[in-house]
N, C-alpha and C. Protein backbone atom coordinates (compact mmCIF):
# COMPACT_ATOMS: atom_id res chain seq x y z
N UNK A 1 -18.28 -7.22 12.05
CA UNK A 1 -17.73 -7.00 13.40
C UNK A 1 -17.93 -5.54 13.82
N UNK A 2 -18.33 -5.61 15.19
CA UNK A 2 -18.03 -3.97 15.50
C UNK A 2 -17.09 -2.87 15.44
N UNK A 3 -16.35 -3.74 15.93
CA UNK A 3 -15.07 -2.60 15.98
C UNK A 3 -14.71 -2.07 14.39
N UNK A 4 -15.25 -3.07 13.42
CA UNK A 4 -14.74 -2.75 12.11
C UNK A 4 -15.91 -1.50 11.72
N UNK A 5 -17.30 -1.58 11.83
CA UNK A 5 -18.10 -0.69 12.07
C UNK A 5 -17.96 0.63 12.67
N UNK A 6 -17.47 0.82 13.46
CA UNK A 6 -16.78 1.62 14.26
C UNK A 6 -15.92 2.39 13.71
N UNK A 7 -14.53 1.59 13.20
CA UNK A 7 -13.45 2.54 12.78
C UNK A 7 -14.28 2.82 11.48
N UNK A 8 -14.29 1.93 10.52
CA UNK A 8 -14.69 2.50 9.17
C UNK A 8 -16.05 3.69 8.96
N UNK A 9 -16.50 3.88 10.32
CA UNK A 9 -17.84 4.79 10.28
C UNK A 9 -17.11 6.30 10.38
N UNK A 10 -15.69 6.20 11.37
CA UNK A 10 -15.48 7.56 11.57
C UNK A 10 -14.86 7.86 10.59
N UNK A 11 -14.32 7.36 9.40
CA UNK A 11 -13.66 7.82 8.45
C UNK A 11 -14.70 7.83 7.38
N UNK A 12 -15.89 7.27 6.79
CA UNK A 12 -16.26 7.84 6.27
C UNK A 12 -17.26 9.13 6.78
N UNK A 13 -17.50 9.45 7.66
CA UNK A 13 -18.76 10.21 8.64
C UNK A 13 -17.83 10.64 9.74
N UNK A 14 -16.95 11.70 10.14
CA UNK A 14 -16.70 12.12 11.01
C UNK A 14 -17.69 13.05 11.70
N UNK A 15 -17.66 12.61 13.03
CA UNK A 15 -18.27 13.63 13.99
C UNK A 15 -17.91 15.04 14.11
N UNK A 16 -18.90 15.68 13.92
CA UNK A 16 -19.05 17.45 14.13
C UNK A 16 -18.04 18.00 15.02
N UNK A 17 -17.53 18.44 14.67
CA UNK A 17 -16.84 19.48 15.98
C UNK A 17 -15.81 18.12 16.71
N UNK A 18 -15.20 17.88 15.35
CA UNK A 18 -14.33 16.99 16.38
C UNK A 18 -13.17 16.25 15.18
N UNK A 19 -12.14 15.90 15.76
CA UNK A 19 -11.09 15.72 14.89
C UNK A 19 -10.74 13.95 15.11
N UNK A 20 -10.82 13.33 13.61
CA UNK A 20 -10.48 11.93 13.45
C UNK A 20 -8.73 11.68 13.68
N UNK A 21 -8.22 11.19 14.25
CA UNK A 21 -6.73 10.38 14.42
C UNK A 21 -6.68 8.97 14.36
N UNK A 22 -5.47 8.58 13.31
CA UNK A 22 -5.19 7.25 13.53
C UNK A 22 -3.58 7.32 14.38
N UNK A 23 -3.76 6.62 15.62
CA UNK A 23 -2.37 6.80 16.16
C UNK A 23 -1.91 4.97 16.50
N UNK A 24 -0.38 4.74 16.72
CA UNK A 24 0.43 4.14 17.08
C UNK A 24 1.69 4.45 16.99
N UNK A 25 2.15 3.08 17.87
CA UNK A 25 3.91 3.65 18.59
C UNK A 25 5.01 2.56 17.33
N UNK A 26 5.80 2.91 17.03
CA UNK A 26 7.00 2.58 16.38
C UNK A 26 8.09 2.18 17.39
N UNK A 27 7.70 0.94 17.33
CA UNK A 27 8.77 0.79 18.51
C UNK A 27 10.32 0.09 18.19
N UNK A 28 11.34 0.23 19.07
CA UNK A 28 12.41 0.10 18.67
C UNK A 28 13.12 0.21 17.03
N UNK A 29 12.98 1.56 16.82
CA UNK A 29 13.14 2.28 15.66
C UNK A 29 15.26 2.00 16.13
N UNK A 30 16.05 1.23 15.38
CA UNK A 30 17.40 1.31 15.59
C UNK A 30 18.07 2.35 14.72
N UNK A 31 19.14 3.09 15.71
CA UNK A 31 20.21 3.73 15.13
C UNK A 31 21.39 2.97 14.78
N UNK A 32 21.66 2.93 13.01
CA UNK A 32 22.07 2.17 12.30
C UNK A 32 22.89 2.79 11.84
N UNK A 33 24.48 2.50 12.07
CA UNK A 33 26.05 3.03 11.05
C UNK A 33 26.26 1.92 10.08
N UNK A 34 26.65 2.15 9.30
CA UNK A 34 27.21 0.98 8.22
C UNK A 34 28.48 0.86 8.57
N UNK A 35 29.12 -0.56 8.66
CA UNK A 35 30.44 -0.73 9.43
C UNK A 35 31.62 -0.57 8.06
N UNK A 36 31.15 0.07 6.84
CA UNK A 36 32.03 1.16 5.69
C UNK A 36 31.67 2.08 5.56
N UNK A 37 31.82 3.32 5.26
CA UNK A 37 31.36 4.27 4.32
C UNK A 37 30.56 3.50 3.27
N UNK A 38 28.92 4.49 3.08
CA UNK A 38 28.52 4.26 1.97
C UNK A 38 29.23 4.84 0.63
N UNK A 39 29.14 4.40 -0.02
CA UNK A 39 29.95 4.53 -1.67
C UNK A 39 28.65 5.17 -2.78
N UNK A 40 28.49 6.84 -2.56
CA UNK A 40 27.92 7.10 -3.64
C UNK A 40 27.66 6.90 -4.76
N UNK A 41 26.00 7.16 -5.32
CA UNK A 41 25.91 6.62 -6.92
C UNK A 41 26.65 7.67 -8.14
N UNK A 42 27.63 6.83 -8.85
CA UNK A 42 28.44 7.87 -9.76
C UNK A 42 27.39 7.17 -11.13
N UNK A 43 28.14 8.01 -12.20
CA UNK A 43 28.14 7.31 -13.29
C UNK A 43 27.87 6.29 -14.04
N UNK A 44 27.10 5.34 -14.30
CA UNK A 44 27.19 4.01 -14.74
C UNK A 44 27.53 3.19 -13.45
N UNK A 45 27.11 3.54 -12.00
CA UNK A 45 27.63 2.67 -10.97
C UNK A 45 26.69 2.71 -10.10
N UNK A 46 26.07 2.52 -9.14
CA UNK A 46 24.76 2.13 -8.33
C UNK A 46 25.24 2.58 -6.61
N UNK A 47 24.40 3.69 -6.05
CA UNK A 47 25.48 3.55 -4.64
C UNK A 47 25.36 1.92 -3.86
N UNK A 48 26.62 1.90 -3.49
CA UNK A 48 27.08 0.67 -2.69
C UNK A 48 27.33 0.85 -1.24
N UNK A 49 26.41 -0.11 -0.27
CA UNK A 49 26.49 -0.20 1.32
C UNK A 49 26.62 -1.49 1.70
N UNK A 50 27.31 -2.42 2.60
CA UNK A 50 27.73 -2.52 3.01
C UNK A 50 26.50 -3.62 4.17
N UNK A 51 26.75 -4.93 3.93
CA UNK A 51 25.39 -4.85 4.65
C UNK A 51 25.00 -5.30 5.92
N UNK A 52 26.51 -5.15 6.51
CA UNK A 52 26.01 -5.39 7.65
C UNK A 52 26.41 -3.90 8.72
N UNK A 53 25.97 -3.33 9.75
CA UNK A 53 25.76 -2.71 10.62
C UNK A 53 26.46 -2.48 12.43
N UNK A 54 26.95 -1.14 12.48
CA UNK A 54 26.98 -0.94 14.07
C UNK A 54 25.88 -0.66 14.53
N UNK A 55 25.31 -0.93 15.64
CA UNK A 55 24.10 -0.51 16.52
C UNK A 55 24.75 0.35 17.45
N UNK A 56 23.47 1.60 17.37
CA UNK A 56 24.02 2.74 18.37
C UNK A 56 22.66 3.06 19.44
N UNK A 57 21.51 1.63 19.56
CA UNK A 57 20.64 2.03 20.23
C UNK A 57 19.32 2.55 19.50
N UNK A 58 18.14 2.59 20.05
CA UNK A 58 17.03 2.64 20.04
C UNK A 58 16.13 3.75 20.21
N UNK A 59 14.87 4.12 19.32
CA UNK A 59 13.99 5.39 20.17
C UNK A 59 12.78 4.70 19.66
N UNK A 60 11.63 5.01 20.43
CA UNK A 60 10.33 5.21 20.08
C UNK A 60 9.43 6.15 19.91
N UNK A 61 8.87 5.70 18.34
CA UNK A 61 7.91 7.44 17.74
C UNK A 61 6.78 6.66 18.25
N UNK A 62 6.11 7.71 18.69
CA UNK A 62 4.44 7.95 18.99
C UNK A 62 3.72 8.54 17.90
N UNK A 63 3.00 8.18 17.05
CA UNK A 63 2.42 9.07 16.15
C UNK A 63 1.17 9.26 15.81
N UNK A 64 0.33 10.10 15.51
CA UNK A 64 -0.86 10.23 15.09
C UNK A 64 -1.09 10.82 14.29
N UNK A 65 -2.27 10.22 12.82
CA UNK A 65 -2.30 10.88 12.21
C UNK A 65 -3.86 11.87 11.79
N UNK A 66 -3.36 13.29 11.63
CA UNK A 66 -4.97 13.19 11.42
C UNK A 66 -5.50 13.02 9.80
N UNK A 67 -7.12 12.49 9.91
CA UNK A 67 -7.34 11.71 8.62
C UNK A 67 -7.93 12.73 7.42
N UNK A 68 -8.77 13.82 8.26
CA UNK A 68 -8.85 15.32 7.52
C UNK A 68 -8.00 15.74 6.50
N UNK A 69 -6.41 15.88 7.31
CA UNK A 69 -5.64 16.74 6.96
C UNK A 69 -4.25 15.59 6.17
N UNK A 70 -4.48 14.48 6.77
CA UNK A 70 -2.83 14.17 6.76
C UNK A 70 -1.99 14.48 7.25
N UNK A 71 -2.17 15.42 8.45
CA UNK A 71 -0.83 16.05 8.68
C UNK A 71 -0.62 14.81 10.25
N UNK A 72 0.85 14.84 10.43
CA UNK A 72 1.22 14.06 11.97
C UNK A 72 1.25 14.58 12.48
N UNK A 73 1.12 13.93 13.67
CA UNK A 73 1.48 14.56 15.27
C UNK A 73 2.59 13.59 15.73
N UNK A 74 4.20 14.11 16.18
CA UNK A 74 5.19 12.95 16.26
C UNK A 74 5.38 13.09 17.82
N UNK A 75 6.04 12.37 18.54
CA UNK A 75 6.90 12.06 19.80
C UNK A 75 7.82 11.09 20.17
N UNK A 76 9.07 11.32 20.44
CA UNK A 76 9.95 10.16 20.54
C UNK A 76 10.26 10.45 22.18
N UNK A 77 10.60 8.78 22.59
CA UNK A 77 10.31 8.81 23.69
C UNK A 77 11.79 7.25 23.60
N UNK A 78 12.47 7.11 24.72
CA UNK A 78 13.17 6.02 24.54
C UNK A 78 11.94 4.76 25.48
N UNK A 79 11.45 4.66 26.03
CA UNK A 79 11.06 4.12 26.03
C UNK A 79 9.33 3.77 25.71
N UNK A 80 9.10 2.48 25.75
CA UNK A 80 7.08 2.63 25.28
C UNK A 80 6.35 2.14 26.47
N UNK A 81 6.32 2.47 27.80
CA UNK A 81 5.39 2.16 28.52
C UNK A 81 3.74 3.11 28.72
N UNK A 82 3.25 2.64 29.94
CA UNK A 82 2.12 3.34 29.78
C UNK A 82 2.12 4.95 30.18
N UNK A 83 3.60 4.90 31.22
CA UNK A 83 3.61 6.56 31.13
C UNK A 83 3.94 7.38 29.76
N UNK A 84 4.98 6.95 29.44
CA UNK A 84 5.04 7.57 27.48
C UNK A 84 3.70 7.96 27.01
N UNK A 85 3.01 6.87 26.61
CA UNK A 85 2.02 6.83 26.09
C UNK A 85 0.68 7.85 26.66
N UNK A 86 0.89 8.03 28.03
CA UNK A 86 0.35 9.35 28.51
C UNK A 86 0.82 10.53 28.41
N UNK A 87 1.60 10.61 28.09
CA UNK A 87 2.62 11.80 27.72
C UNK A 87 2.01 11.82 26.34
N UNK A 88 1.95 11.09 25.22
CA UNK A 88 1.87 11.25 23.86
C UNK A 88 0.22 11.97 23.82
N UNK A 89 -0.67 11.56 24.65
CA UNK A 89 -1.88 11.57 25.08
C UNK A 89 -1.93 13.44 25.12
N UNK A 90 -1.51 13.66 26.42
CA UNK A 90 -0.94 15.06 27.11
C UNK A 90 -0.95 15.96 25.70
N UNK A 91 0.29 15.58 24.88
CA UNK A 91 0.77 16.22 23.97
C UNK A 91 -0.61 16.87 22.99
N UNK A 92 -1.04 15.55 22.74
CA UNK A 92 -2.66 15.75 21.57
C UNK A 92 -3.96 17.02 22.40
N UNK A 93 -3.77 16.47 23.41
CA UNK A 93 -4.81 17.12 24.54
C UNK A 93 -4.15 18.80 24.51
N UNK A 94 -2.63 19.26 24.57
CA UNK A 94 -2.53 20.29 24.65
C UNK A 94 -2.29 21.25 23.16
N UNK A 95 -2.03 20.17 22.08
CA UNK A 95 -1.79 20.82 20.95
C UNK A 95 -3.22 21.26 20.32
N UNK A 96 -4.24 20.29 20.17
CA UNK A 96 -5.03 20.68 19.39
C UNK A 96 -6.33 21.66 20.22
N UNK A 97 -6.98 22.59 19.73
CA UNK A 97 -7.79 23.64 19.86
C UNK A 97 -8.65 22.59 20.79
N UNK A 98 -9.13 22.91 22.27
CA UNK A 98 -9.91 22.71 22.96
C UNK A 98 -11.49 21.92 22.55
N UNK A 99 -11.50 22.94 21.44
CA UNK A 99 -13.29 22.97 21.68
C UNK A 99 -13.60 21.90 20.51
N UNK A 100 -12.57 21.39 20.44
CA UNK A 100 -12.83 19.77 19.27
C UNK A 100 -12.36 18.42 20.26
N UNK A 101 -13.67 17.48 19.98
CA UNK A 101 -13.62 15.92 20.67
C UNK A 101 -12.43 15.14 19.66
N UNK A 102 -11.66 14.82 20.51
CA UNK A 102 -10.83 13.47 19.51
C UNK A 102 -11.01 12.51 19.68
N UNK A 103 -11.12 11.76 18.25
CA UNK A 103 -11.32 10.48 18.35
C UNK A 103 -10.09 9.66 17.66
N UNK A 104 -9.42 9.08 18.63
CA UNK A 104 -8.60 8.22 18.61
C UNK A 104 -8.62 6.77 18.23
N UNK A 105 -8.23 6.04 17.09
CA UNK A 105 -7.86 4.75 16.41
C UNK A 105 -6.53 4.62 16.72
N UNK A 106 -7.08 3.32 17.27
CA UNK A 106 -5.26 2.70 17.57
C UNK A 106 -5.98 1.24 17.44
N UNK A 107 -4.76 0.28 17.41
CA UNK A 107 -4.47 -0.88 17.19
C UNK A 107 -5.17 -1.69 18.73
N UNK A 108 -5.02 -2.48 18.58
CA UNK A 108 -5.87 -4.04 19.77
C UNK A 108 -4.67 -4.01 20.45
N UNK A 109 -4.18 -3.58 21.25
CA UNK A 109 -2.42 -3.53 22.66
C UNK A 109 -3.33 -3.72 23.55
N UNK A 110 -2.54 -3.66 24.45
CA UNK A 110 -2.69 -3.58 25.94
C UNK A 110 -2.45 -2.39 26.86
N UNK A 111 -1.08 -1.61 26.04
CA UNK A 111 -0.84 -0.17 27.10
C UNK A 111 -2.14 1.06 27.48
N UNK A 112 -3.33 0.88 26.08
CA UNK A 112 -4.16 1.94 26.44
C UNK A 112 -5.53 1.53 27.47
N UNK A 113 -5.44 0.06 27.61
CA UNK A 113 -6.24 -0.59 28.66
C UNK A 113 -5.53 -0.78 30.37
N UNK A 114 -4.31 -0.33 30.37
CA UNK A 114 -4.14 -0.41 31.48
C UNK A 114 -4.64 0.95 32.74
N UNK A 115 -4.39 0.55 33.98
CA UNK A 115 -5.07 1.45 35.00
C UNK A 115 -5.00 2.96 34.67
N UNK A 116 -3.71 3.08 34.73
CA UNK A 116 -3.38 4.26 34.80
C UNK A 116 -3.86 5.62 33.35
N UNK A 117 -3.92 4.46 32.51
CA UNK A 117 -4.24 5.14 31.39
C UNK A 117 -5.80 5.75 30.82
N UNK A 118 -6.53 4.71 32.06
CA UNK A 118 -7.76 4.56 32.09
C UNK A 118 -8.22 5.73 32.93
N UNK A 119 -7.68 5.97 33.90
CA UNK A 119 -8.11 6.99 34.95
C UNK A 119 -7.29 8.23 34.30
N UNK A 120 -6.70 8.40 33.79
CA UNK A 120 -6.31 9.95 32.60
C UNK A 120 -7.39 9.84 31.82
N UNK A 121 -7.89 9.33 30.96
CA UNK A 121 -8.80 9.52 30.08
C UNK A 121 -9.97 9.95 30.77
N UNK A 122 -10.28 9.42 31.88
CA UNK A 122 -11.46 9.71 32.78
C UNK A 122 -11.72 11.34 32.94
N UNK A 123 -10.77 11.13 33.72
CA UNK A 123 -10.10 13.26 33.90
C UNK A 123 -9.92 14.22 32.12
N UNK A 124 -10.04 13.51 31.07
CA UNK A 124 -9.87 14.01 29.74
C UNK A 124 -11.13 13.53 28.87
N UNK A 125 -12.08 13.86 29.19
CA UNK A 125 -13.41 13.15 28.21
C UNK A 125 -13.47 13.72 27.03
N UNK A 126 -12.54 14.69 26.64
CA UNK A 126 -12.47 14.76 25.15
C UNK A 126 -12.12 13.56 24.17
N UNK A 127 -11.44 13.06 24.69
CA UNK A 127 -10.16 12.26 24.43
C UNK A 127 -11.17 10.69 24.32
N UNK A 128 -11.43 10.11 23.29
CA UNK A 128 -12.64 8.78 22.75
C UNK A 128 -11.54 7.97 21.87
N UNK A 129 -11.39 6.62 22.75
CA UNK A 129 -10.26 5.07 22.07
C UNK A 129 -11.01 4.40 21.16
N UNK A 130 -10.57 4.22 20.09
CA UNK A 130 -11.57 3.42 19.20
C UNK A 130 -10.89 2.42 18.89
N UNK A 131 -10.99 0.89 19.03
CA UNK A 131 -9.72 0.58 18.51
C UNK A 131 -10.48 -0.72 17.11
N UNK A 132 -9.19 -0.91 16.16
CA UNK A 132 -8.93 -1.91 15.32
C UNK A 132 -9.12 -3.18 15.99
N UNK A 133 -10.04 -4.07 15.05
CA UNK A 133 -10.06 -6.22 15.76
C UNK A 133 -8.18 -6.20 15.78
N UNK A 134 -7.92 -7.27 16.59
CA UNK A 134 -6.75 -8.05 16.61
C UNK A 134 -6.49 -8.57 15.12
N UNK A 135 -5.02 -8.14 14.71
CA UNK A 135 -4.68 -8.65 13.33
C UNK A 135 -5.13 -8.07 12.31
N UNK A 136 -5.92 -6.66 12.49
CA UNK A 136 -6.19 -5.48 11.33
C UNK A 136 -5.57 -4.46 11.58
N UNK A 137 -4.20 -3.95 12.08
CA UNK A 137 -3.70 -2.78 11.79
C UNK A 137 -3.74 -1.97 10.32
N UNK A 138 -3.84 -3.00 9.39
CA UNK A 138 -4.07 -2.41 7.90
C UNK A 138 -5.35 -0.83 8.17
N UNK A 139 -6.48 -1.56 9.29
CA UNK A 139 -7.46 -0.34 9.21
C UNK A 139 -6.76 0.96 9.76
N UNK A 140 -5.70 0.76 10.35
CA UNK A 140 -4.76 2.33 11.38
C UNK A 140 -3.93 2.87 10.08
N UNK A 141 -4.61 3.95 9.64
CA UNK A 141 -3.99 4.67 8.95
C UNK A 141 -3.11 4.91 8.70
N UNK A 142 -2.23 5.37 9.76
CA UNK A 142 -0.74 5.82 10.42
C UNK A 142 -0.14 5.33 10.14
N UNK A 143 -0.06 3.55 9.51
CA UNK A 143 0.72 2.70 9.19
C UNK A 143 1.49 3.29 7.84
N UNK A 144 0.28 4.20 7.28
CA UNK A 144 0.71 4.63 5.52
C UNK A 144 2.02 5.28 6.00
N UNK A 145 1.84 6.47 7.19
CA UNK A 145 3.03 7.26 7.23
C UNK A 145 4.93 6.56 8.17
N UNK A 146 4.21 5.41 8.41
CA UNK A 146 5.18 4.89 9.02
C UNK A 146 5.83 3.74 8.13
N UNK A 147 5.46 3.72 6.93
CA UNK A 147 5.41 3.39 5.72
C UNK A 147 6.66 4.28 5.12
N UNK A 148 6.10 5.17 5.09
CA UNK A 148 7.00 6.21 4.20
C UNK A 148 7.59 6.58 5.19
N UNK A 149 8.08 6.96 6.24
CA UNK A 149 9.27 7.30 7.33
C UNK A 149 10.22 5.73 6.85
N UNK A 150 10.01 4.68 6.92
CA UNK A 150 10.64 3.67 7.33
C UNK A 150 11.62 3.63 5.42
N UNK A 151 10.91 3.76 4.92
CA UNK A 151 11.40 3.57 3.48
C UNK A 151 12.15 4.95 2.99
N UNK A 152 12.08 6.08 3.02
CA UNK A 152 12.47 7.02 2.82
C UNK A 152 13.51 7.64 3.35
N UNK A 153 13.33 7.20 4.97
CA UNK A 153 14.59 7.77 5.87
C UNK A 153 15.09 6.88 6.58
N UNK A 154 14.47 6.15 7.32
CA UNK A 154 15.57 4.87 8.32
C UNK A 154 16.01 3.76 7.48
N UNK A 155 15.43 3.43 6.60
CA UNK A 155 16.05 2.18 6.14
C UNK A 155 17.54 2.37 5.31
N UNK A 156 17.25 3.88 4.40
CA UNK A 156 18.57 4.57 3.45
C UNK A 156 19.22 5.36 4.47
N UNK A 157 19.29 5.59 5.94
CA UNK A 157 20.05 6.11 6.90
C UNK A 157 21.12 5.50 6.92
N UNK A 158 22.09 6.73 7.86
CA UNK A 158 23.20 6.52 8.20
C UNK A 158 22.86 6.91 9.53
N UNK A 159 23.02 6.40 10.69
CA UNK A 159 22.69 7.16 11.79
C UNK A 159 24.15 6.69 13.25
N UNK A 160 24.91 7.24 13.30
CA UNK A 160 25.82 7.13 14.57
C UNK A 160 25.32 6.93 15.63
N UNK A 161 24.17 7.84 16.25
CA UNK A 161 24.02 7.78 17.52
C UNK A 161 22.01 7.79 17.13
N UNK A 162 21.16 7.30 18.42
CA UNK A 162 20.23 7.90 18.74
C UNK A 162 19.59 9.45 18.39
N UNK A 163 20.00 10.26 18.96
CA UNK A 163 19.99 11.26 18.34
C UNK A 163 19.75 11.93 17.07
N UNK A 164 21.28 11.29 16.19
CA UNK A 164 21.13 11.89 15.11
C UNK A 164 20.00 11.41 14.13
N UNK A 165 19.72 9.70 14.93
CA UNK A 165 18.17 9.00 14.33
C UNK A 165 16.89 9.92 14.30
N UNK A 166 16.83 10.50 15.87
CA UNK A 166 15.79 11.16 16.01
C UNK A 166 15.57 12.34 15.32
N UNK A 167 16.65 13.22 15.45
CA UNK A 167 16.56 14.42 14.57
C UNK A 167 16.17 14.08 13.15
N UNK A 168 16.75 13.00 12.53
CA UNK A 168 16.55 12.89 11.23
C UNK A 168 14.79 12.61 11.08
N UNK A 169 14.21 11.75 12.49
CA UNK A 169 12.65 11.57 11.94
C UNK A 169 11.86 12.93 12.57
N UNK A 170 12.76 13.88 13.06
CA UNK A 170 11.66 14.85 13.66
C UNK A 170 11.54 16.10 11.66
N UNK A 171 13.34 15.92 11.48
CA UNK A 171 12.98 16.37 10.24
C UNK A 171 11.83 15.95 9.08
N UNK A 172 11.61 14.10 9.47
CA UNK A 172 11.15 13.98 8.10
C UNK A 172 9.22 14.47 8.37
N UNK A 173 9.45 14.41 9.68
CA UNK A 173 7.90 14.84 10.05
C UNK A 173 7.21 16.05 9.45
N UNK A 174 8.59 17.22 9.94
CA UNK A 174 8.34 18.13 9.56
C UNK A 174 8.00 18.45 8.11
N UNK A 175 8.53 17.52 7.26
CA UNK A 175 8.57 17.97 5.69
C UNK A 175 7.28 17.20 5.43
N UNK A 176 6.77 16.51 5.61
CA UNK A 176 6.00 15.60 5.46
C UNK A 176 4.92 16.75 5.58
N UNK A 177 4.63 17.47 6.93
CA UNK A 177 3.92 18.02 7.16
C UNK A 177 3.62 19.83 6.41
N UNK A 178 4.54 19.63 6.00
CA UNK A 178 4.80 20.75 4.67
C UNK A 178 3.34 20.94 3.66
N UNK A 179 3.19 19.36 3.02
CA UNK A 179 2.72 19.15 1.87
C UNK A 179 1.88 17.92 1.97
N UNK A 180 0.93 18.03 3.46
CA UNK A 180 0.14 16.60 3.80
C UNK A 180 -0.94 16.60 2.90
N UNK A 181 -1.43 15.27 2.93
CA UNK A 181 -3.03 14.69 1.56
C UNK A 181 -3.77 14.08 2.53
N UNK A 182 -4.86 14.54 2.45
CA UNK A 182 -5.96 13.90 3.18
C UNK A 182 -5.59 11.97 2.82
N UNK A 183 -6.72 11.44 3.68
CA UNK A 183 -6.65 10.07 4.01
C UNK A 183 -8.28 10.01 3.63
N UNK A 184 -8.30 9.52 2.18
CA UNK A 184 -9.64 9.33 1.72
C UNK A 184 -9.79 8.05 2.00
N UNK A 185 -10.96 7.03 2.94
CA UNK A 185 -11.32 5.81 2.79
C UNK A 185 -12.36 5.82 1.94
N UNK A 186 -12.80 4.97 1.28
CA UNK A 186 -13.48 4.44 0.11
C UNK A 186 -14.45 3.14 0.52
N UNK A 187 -14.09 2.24 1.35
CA UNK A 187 -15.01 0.84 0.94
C UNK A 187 -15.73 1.08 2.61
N UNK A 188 -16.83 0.82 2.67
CA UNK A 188 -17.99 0.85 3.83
C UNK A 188 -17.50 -0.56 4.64
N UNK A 189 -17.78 -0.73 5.72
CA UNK A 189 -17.58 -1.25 6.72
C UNK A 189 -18.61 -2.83 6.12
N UNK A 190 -19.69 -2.55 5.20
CA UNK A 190 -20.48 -4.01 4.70
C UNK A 190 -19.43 -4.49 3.97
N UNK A 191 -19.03 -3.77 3.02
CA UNK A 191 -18.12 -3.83 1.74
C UNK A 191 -17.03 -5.10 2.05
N UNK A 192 -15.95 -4.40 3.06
CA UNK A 192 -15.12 -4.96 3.65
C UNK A 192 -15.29 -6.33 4.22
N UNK A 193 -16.19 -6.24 5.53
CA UNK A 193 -16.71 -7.77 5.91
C UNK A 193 -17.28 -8.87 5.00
N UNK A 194 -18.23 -8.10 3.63
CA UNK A 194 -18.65 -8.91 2.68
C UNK A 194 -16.62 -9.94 1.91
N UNK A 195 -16.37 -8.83 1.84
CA UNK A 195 -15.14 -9.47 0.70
C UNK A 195 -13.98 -10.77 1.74
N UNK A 196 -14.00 -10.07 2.52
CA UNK A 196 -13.42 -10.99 4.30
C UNK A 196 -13.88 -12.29 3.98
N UNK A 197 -15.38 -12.12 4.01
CA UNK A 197 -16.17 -13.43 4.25
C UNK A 197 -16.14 -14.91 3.16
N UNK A 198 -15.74 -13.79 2.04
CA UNK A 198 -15.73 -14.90 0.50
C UNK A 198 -14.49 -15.14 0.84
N UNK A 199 -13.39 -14.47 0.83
CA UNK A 199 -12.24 -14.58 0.86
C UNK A 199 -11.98 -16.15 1.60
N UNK A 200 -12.19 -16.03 2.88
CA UNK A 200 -12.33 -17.24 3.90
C UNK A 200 -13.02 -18.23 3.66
N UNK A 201 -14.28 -18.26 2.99
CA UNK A 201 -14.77 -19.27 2.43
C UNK A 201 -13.59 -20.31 1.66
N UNK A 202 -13.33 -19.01 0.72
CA UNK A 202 -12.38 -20.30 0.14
C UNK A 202 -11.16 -20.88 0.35
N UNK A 203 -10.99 -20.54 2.01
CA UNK A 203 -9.81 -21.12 2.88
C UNK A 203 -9.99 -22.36 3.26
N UNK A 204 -9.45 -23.61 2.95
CA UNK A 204 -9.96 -24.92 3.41
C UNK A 204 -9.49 -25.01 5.46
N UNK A 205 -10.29 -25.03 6.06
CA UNK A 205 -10.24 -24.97 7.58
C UNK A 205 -10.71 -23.94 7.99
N UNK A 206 -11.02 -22.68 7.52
CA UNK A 206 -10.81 -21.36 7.92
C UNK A 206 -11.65 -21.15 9.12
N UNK A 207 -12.98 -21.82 9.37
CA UNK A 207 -13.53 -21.85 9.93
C UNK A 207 -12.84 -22.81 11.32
N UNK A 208 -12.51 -23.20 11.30
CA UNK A 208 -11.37 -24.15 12.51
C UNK A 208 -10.78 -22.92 13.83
């Protein structure tokens, strides 16, 4: 497939003078209280929570990662429409050094095909959408770090309000970004489609 050609070309072969990103949005990230006090781990005892929850509301991270460096690029936004998402755009366009093309991986949506988003990019020709087939986010990188945000900090959270959600993921960004590891891909774009293809073979219908 192309698109698989595509993403897997810029990660192993990045273009000159120009910076690889895998980005997507995290959406409805909840601010979660435990309706007890959690019960610290003592002695011979395991910490204990409680498992059900107050809801204090919602944010959405924007994130990108770059594949060079590892390091993120974050934005929380309460909501995910196509203006956000130009805003998250804005953000990349004003943070990183001018005189490098970005090339952007994101997932098969709809928000970066709509009008408005289309005619910003127009006015921004640095700025190149590459996207993942439908049903391969595995190829969006970013997933690794939204991976480790989700397991590390929101899921073992305590969070009262919005807010104190957000602060907690602008912290974990920051630390993250302390001590980032490149994003080595390994298997070629034949590699992949070859193993796809056996795989499905031995799906009875697959072809259906």
């Amino acid at each position: 497939m192309d698109k698989v050609h595509d993403v897997v070309g810029l990660y192993l072969d990045p273009p000159e003078r120009a910076l690889v990103l895998c980005m997507d949005e995290k959406t409805q990230i909840q601010a979660l209280d435990r309706s007890q006090p959690v019960l610290p781990i003592m002695p011979g005892v395991p910490q204990r929570v409680t498992h059900d929850y107050v809801r204090a509301g919602t944010t959405t991270l924007f994130a990108a990662l770059e594949v060079a460096t590892g390091k993120v690029i974050g934005s929380l936004h309460c909501r995910h429409r196509a203006e956000e998402f130009k805003k998250f755009l804005l953000k990349l366009d004003q943070e990183i050094p001018a005189d490098l093309q970005l090339h952007l991986i994101l997932d098969n949506y709809a928000t970066p095909k709509t009008p408005a988003v289309k005619t910003w990019l127009i006015n921004h020709p640095r700025l190149h959408l590459h996207f993942t087939p439908t049903g391969s986010s595995w190829l969006n990188l970013v997933e690794r770090g939204f991976t480790e945000l989700t397991n590390k900090q929101i899921r073992r959270g305590v969070h009262k309000s919005v807010q104190a959600l957000e602060k907690d993921i602008h912290t974990w960004i920051a630390a993250w970004n302390t001590d980032p590891s490149p994003c080595v891909w390994t298997k070629t774009a034949d590699e992949i489609l070859g193993r796809l293809t056996s795989y499905l073979r031995r799906i009875p219908d697959s072809e259906d």
